[in-house]
C-alpha atoms as a PDB file:
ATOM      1  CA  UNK A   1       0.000   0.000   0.000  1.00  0.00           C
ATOM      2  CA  UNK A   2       1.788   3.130  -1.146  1.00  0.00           C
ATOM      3  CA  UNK A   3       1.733   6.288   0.834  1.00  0.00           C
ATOM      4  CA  UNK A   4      -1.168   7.721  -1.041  1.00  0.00           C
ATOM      5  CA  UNK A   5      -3.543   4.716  -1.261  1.00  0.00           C
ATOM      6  CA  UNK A   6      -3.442   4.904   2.893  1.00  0.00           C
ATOM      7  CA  UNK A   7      -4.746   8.724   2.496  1.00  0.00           C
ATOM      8  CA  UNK A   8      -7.241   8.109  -0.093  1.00  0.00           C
ATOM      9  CA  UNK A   9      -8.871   5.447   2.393  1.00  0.00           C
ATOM     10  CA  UNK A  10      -8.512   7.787   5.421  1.00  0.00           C
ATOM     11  CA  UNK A  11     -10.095  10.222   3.345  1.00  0.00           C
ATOM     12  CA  UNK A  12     -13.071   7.973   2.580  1.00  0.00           C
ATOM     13  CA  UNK A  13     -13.985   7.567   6.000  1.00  0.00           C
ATOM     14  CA  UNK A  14     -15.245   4.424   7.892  1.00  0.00           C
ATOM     15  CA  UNK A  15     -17.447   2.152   5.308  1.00  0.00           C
ATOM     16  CA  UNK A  16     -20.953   1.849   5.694  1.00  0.00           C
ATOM     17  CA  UNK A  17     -20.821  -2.098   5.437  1.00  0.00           C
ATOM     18  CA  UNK A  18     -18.688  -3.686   8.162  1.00  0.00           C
ATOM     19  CA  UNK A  19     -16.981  -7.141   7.596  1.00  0.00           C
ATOM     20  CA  UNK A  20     -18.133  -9.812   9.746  1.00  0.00           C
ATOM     21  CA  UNK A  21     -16.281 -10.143  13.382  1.00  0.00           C
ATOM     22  CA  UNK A  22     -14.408 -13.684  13.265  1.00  0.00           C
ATOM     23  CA  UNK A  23     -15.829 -15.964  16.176  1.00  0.00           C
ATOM     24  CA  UNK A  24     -13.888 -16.064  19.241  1.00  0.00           C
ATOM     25  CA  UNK A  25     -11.638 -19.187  19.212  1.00  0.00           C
ATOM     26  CA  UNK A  26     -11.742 -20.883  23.332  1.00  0.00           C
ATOM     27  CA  UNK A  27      -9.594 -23.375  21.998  1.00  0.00           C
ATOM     28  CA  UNK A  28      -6.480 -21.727  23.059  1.00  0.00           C
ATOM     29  CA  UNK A  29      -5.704 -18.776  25.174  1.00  0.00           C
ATOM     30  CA  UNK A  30      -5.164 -15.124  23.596  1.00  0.00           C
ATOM     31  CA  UNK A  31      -3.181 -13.504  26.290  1.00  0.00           C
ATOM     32  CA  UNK A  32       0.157 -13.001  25.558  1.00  0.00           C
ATOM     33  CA  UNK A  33       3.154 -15.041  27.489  1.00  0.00           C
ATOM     34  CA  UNK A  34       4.345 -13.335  30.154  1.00  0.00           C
ATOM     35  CA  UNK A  35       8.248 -13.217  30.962  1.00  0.00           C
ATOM     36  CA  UNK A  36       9.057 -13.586  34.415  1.00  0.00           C
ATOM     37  CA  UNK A  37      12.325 -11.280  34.523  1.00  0.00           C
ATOM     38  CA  UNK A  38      11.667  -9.545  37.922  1.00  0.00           C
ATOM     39  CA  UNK A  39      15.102 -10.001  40.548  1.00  0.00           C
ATOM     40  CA  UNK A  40      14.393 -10.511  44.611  1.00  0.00           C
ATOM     41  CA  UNK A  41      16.831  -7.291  44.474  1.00  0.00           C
END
């Protein structure tokens, strides 16, 4: 997507037709891993 394409579609604004919202998948989790890197210090 060049530079202008991006502001053309700014431009235009939010569509008036949404795409549908994918089902939420409980199969697995969505959070992120979390790094345990706090010291005792």
């Amino acid at each position: 997507m060049t530079k202008e394409e991006f502001s053309r579609e700014i431009r235009e604004g939010i569509p008036q037709t949404l795409p549908v919202m994918p089902m939420y998948d409980t199969t697995y989790s969505h959070a992120p891993k979390l790094n345990y890197i706090l010291t005792a210090e």
